[in-house]
C-alpha atoms as a PDB file:
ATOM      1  CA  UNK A   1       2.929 -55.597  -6.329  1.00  0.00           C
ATOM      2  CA  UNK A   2      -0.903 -56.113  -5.822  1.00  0.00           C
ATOM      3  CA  UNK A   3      -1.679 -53.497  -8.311  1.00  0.00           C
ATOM      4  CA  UNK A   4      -5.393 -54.776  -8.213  1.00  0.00           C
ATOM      5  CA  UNK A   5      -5.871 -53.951  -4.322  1.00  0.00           C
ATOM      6  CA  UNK A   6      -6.188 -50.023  -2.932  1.00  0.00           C
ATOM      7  CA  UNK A   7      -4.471 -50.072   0.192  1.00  0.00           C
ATOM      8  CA  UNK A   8      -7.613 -47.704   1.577  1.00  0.00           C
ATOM      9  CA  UNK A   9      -9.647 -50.116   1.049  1.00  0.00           C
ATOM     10  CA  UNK A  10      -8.408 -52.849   4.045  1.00  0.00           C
ATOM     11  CA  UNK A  11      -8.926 -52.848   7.803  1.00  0.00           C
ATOM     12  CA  UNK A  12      -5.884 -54.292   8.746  1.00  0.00           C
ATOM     13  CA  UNK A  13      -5.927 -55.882  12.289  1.00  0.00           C
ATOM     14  CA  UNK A  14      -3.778 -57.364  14.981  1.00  0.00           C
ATOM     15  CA  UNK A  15      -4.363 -59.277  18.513  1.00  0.00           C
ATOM     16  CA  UNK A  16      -2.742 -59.682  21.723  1.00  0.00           C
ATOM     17  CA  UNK A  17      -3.277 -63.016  23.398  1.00  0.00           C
ATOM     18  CA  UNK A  18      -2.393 -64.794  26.865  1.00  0.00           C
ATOM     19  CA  UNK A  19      -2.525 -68.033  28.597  1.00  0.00           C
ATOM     20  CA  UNK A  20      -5.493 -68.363  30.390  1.00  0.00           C
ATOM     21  CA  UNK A  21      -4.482 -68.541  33.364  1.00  0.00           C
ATOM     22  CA  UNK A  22      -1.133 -66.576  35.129  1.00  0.00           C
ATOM     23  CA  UNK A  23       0.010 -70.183  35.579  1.00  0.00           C
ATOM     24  CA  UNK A  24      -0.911 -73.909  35.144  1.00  0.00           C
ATOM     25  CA  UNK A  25      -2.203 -74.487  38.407  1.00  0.00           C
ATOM     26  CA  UNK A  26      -5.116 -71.891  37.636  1.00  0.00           C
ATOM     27  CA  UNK A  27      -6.271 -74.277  35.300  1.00  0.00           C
ATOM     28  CA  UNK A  28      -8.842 -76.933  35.724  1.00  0.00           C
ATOM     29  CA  UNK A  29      -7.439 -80.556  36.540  1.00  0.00           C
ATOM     30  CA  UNK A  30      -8.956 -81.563  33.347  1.00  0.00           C
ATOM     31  CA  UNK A  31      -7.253 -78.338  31.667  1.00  0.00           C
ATOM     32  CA  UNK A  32      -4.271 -79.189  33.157  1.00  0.00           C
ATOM     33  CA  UNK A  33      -4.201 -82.725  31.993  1.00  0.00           C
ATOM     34  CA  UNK A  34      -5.265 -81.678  28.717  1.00  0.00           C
ATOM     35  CA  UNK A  35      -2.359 -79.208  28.676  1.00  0.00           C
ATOM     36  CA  UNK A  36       0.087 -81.984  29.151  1.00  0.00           C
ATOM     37  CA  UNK A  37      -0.647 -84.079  26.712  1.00  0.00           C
ATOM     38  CA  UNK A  38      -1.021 -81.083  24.114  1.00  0.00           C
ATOM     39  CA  UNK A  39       2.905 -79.657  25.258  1.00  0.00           C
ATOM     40  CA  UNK A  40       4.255 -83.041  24.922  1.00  0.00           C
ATOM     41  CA  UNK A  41       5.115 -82.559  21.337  1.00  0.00           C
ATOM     42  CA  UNK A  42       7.259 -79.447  21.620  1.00  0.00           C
ATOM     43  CA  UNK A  43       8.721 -79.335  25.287  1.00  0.00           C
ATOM     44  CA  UNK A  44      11.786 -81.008  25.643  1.00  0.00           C
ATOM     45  CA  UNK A  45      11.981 -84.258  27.885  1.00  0.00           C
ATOM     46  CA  UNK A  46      13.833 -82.279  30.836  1.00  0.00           C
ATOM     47  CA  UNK A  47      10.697 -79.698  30.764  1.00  0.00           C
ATOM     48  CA  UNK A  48       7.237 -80.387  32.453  1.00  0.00           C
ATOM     49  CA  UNK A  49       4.009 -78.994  31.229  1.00  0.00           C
ATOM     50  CA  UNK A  50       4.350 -76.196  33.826  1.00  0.00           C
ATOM     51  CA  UNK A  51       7.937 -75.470  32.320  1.00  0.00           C
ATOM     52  CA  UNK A  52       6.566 -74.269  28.755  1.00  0.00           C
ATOM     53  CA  UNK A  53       3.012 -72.681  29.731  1.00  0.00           C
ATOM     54  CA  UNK A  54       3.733 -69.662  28.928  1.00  0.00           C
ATOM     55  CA  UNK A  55       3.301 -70.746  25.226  1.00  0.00           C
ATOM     56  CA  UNK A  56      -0.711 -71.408  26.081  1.00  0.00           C
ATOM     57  CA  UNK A  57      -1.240 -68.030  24.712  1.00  0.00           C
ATOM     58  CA  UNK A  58      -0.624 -69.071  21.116  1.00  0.00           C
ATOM     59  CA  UNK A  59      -3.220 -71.446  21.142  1.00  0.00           C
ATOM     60  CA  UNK A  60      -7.365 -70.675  21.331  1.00  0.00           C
ATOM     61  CA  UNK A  61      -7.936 -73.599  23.276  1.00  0.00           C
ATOM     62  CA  UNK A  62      -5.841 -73.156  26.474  1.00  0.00           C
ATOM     63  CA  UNK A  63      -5.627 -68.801  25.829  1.00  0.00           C
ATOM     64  CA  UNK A  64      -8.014 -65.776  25.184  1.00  0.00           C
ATOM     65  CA  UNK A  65      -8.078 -62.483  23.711  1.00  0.00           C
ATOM     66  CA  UNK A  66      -7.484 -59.146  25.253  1.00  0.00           C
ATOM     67  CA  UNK A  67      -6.876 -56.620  22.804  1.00  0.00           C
ATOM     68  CA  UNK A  68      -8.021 -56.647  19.064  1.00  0.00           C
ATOM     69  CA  UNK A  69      -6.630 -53.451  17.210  1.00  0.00           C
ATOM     70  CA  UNK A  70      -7.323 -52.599  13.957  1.00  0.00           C
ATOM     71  CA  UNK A  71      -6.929 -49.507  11.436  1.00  0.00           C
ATOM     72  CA  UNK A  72      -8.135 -48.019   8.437  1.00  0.00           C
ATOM     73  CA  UNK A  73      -6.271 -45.128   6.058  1.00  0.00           C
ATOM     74  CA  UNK A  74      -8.865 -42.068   5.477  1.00  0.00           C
ATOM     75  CA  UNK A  75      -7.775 -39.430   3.329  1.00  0.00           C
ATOM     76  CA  UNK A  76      -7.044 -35.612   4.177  1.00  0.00           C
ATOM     77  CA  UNK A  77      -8.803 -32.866   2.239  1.00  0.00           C
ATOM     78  CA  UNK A  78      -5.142 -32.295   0.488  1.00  0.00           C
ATOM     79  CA  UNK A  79      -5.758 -35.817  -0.630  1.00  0.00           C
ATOM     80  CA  UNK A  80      -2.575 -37.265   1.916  1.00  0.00           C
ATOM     81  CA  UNK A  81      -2.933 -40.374   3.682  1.00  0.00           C
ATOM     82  CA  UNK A  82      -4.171 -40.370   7.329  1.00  0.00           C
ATOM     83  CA  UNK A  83      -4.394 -43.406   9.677  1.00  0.00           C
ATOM     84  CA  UNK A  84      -7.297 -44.370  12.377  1.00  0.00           C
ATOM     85  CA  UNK A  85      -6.840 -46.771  15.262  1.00  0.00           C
ATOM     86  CA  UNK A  86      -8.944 -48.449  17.573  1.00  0.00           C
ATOM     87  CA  UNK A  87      -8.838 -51.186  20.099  1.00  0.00           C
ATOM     88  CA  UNK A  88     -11.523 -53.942  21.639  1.00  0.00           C
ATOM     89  CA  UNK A  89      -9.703 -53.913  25.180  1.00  0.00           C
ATOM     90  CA  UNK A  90     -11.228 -55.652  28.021  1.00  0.00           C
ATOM     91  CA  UNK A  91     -11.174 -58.379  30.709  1.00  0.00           C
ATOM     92  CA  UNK A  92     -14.456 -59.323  29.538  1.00  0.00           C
ATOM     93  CA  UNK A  93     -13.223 -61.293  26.541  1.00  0.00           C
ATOM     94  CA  UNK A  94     -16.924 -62.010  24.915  1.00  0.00           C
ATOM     95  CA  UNK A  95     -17.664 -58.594  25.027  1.00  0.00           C
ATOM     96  CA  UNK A  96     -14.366 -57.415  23.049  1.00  0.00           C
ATOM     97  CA  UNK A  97     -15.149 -60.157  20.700  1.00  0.00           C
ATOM     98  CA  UNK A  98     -18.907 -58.822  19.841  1.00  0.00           C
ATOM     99  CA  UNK A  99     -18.056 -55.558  19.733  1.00  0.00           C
ATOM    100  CA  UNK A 100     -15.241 -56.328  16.970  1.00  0.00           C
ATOM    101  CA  UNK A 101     -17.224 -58.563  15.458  1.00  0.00           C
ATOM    102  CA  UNK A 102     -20.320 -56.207  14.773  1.00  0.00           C
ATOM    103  CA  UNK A 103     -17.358 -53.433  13.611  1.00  0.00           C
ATOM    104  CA  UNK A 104     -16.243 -56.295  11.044  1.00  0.00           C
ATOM    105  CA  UNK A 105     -19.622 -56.584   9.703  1.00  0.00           C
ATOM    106  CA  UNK A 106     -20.347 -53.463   9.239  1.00  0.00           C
ATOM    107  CA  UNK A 107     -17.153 -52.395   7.478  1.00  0.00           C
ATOM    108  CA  UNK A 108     -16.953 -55.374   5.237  1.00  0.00           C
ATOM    109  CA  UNK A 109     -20.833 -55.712   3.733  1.00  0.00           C
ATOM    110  CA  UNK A 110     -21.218 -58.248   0.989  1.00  0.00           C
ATOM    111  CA  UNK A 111     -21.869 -55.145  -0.833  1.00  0.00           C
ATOM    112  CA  UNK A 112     -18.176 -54.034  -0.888  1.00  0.00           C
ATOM    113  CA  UNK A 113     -15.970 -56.702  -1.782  1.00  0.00           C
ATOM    114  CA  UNK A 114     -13.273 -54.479  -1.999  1.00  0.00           C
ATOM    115  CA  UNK A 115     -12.823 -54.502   1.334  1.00  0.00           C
ATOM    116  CA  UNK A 116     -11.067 -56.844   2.678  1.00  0.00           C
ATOM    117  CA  UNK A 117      -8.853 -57.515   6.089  1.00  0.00           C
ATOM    118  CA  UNK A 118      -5.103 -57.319   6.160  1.00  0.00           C
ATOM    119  CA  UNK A 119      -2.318 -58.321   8.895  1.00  0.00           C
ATOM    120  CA  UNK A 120       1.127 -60.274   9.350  1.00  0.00           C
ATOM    121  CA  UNK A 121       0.177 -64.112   9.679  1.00  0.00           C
ATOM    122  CA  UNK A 122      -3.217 -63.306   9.676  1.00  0.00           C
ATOM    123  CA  UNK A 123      -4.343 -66.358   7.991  1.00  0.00           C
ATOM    124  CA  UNK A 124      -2.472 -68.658   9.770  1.00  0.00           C
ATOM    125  CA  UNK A 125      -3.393 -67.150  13.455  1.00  0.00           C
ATOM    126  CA  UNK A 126      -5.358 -64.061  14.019  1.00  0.00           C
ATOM    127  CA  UNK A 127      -8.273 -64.871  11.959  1.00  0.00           C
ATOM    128  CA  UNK A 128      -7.835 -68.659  13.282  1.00  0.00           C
ATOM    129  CA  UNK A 129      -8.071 -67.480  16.702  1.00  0.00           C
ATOM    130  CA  UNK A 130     -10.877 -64.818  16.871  1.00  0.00           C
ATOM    131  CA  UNK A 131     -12.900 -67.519  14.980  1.00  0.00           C
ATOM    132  CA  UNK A 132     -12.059 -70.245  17.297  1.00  0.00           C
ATOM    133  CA  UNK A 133     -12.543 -67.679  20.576  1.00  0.00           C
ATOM    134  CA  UNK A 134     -15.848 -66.377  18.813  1.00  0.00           C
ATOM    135  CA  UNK A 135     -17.023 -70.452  19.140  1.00  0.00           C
ATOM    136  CA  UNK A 136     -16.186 -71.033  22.515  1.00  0.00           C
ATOM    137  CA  UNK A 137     -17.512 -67.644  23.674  1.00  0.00           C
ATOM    138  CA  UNK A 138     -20.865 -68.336  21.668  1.00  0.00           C
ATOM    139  CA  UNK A 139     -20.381 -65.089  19.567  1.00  0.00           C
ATOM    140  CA  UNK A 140     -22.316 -65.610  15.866  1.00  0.00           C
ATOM    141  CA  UNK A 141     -18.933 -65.121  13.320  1.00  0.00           C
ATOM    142  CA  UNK A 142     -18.781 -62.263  10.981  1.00  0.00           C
ATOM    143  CA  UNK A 143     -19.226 -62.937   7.543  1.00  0.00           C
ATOM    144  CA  UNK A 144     -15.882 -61.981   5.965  1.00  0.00           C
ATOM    145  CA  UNK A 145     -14.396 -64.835   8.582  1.00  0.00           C
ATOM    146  CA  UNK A 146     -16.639 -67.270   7.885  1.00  0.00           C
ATOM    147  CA  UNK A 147     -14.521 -69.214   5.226  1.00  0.00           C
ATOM    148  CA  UNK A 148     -15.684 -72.484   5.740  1.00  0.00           C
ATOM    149  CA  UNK A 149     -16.294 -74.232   2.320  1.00  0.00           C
ATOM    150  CA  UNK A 150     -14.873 -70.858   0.236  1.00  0.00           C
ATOM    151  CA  UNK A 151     -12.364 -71.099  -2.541  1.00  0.00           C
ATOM    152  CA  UNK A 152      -8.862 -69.693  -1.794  1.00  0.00           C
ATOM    153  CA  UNK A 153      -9.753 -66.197  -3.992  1.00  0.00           C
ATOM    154  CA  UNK A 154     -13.342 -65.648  -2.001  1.00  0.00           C
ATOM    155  CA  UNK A 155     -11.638 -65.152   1.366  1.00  0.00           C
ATOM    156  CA  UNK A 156     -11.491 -61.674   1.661  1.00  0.00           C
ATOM    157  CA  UNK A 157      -7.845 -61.287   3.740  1.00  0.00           C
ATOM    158  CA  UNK A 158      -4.379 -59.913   2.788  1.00  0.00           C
ATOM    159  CA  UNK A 159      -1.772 -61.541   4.661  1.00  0.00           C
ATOM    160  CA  UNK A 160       1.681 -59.592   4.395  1.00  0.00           C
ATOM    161  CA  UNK A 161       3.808 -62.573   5.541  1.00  0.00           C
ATOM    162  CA  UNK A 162       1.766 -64.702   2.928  1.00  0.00           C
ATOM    163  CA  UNK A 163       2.432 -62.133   0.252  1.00  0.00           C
ATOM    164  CA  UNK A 164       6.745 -61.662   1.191  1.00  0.00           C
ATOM    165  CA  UNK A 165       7.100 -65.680   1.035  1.00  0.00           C
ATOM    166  CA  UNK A 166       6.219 -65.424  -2.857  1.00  0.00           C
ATOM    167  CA  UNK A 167       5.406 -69.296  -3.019  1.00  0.00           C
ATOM    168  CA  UNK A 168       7.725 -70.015  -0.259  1.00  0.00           C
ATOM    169  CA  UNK A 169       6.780 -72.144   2.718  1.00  0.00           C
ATOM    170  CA  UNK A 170       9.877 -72.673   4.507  1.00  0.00           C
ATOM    171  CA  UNK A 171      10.086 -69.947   6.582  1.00  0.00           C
ATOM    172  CA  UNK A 172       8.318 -66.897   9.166  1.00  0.00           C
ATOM    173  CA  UNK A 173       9.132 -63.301   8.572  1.00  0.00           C
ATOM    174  CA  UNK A 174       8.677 -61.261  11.594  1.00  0.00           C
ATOM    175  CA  UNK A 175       6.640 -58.322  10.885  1.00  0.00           C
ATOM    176  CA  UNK A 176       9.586 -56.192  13.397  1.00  0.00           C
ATOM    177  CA  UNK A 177      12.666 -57.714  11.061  1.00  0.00           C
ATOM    178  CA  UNK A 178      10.395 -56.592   7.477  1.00  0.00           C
ATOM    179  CA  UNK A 179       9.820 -53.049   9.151  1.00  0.00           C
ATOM    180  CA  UNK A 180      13.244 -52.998   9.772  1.00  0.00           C
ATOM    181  CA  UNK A 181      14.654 -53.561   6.520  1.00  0.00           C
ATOM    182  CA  UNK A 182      11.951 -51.667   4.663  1.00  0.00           C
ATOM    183  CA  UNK A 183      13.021 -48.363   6.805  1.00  0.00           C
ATOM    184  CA  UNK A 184       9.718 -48.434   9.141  1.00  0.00           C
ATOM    185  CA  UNK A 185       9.717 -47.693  12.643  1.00  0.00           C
ATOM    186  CA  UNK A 186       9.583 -50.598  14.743  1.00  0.00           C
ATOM    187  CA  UNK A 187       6.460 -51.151  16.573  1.00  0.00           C
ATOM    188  CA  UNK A 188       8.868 -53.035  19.387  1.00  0.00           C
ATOM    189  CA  UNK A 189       9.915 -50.185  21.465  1.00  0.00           C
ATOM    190  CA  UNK A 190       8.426 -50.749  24.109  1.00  0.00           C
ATOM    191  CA  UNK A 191       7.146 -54.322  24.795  1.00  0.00           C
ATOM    192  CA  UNK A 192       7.080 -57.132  22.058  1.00  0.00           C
ATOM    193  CA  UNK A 193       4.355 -59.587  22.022  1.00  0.00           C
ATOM    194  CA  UNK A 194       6.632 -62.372  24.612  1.00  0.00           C
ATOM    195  CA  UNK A 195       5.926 -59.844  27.102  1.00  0.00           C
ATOM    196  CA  UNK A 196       2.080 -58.745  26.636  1.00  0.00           C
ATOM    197  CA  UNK A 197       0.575 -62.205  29.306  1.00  0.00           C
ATOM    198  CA  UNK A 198       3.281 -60.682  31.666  1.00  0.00           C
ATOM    199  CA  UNK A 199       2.465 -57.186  31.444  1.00  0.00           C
ATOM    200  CA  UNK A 200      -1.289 -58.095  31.641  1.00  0.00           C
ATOM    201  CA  UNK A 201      -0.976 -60.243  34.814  1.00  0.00           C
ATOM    202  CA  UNK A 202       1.646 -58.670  36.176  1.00  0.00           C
ATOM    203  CA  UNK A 203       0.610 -54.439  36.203  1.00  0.00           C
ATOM    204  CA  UNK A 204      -2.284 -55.312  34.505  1.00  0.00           C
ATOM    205  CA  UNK A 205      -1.663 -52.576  31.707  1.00  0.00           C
ATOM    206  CA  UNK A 206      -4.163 -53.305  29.307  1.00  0.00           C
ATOM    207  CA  UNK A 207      -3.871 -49.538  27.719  1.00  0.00           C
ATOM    208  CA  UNK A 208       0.041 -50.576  27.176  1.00  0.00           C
ATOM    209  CA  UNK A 209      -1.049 -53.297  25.498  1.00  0.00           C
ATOM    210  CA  UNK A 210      -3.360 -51.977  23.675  1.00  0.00           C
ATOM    211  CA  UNK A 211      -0.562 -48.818  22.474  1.00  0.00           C
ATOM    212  CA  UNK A 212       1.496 -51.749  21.202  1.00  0.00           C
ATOM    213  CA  UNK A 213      -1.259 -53.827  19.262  1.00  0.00           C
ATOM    214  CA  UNK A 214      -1.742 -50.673  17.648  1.00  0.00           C
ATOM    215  CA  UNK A 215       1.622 -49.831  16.319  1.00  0.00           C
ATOM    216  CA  UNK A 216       1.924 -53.242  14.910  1.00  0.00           C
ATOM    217  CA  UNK A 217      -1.393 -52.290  12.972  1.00  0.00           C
ATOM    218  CA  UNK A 218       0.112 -49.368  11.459  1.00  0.00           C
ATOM    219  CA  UNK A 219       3.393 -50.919  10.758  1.00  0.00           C
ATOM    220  CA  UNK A 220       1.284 -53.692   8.491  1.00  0.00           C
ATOM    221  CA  UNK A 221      -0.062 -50.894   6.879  1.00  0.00           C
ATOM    222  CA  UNK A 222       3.507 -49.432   6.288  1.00  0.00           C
ATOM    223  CA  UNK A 223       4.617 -52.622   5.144  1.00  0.00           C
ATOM    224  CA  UNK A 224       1.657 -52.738   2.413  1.00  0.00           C
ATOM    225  CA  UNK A 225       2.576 -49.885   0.832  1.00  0.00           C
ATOM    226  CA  UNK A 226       6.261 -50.568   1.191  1.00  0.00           C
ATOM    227  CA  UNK A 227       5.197 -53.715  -0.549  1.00  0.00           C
ATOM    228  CA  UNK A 228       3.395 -51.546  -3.298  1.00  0.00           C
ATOM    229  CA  UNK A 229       5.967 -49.043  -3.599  1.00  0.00           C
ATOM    230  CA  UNK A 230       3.873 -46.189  -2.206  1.00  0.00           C
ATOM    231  CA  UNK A 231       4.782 -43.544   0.240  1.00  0.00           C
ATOM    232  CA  UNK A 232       4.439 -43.807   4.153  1.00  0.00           C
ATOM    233  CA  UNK A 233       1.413 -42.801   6.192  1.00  0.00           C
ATOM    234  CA  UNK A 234       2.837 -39.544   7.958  1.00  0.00           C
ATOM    235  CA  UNK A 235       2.762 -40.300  11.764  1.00  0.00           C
ATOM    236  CA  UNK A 236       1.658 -37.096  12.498  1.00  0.00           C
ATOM    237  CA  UNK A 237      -1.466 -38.339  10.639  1.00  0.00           C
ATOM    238  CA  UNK A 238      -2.193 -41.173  13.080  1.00  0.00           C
ATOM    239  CA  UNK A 239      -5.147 -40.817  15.035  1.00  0.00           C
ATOM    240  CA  UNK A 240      -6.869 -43.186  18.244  1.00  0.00           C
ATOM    241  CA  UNK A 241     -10.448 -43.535  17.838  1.00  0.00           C
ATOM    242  CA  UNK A 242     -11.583 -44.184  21.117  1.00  0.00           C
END
């Protein structure tokens, strides 16, 4: 599978969102209002907007960013495969945003089509949302997310949920449930991404968080060459860039 794409050539990326605010009341009337009318199409009629806010996160309108991982594979002088993390972790979510943003152009240059992103869903929601948080938060958009008006083949993303549907559009395939089955260690032993808005406003761990974005990155790369039948990155090979 995907015989035409080097897995060393992707930066494959994940994100940690959260509701806005630690609760509904810490919105804006108008927010609030707004909120309502938005949850009325998924909450059930015994529910109240308050009752289902903690699914705000999910959506760039009524959440933010606060951790952006991503990962590349480098290459050891005995020619093994190597991993690099790093993570745009901060309060300040406009300042995460440009810093990942000037990363992203600067690793995929018009120059290199070759390089392309990769995550789980990332086509359906974390390239969605750093575009839509980039907006709001008046950040200029990289060029490799700046699909607007581009053919399906010119975006430049590999989406490993995309890829294990094969045509199929029934379903989502957790990225912890395809680790599991292709023999990768799960990148849910410790929190799991229900938890992240509660660990953030509760102990305000944003290092935890950021531990976990970055073992779902290297389980996406796992999965890729699971995908392409080629070995496993060696964990002892994974390294934090700070």
């Amino acid at each position: 599978m995907l015989n035409q794409i080097s897995a060393d050539d992707l930066l494959y990326v994940d994100i940690e969102t959260i509701p806005a605010a630690p609760s509904l009341s810490g919105l804006t009337p108008e927010m609030q209002a707004l909120w309502d009318r938005k949850s009325e199409s998924f909450r059930k009629p015994e529910q109240t907007a308050a009752d289902v806010y903690q699914r705000a996160g999910i959506y760039a309108e009524f959440g933010r960013i606060i951790c952006i991982s991503a990962g590349f594979i480098y290459r050891t002088p005995d020619g093994r495969r190597g991993f690099r993390t790093k993570s745009f972790a901060s309060d300040d979510e406009r300042a995460l945003l440009d810093d990942f943003g000037r990363m992203l152009d600067g690793f995929c240059l018009p120059t290199r089509p070759e390089r392309m992103l990769c995550g789980h869903n990332i086509k359906e929601f974390d390239v969605p949302y750093i575009a839509r948080r980039m907006l709001i938060n008046g950040v200029g958009l990289p060029g490799v997310i700046d699909v607007a008006g581009r053919k399906p083949w010119e975006v430049r993303m590999v989406d490993t949920m995309e890829l294990w549907k094969f045509g199929d559009y029934k379903s989502f395939t957790s990225l912890n449930l395809l680790a599991h089955i292709f023999g990768i260690p799960t990148p849910k032993d410790d929190i799991d991404g229900s938890q992240v808005a509660e660990v953030y406003y509760g102990t305000h761990d944003i290092g935890r968080i950021s531990v976990y974005c970055e073992k779902d990155v290297l389980a996406t790369a796992q999965l890729l060459l699971r995908y392409k039948g080629e070995p496993l990155i060696d964990t002892a090979l994974v390294e934090h860039v700070n």
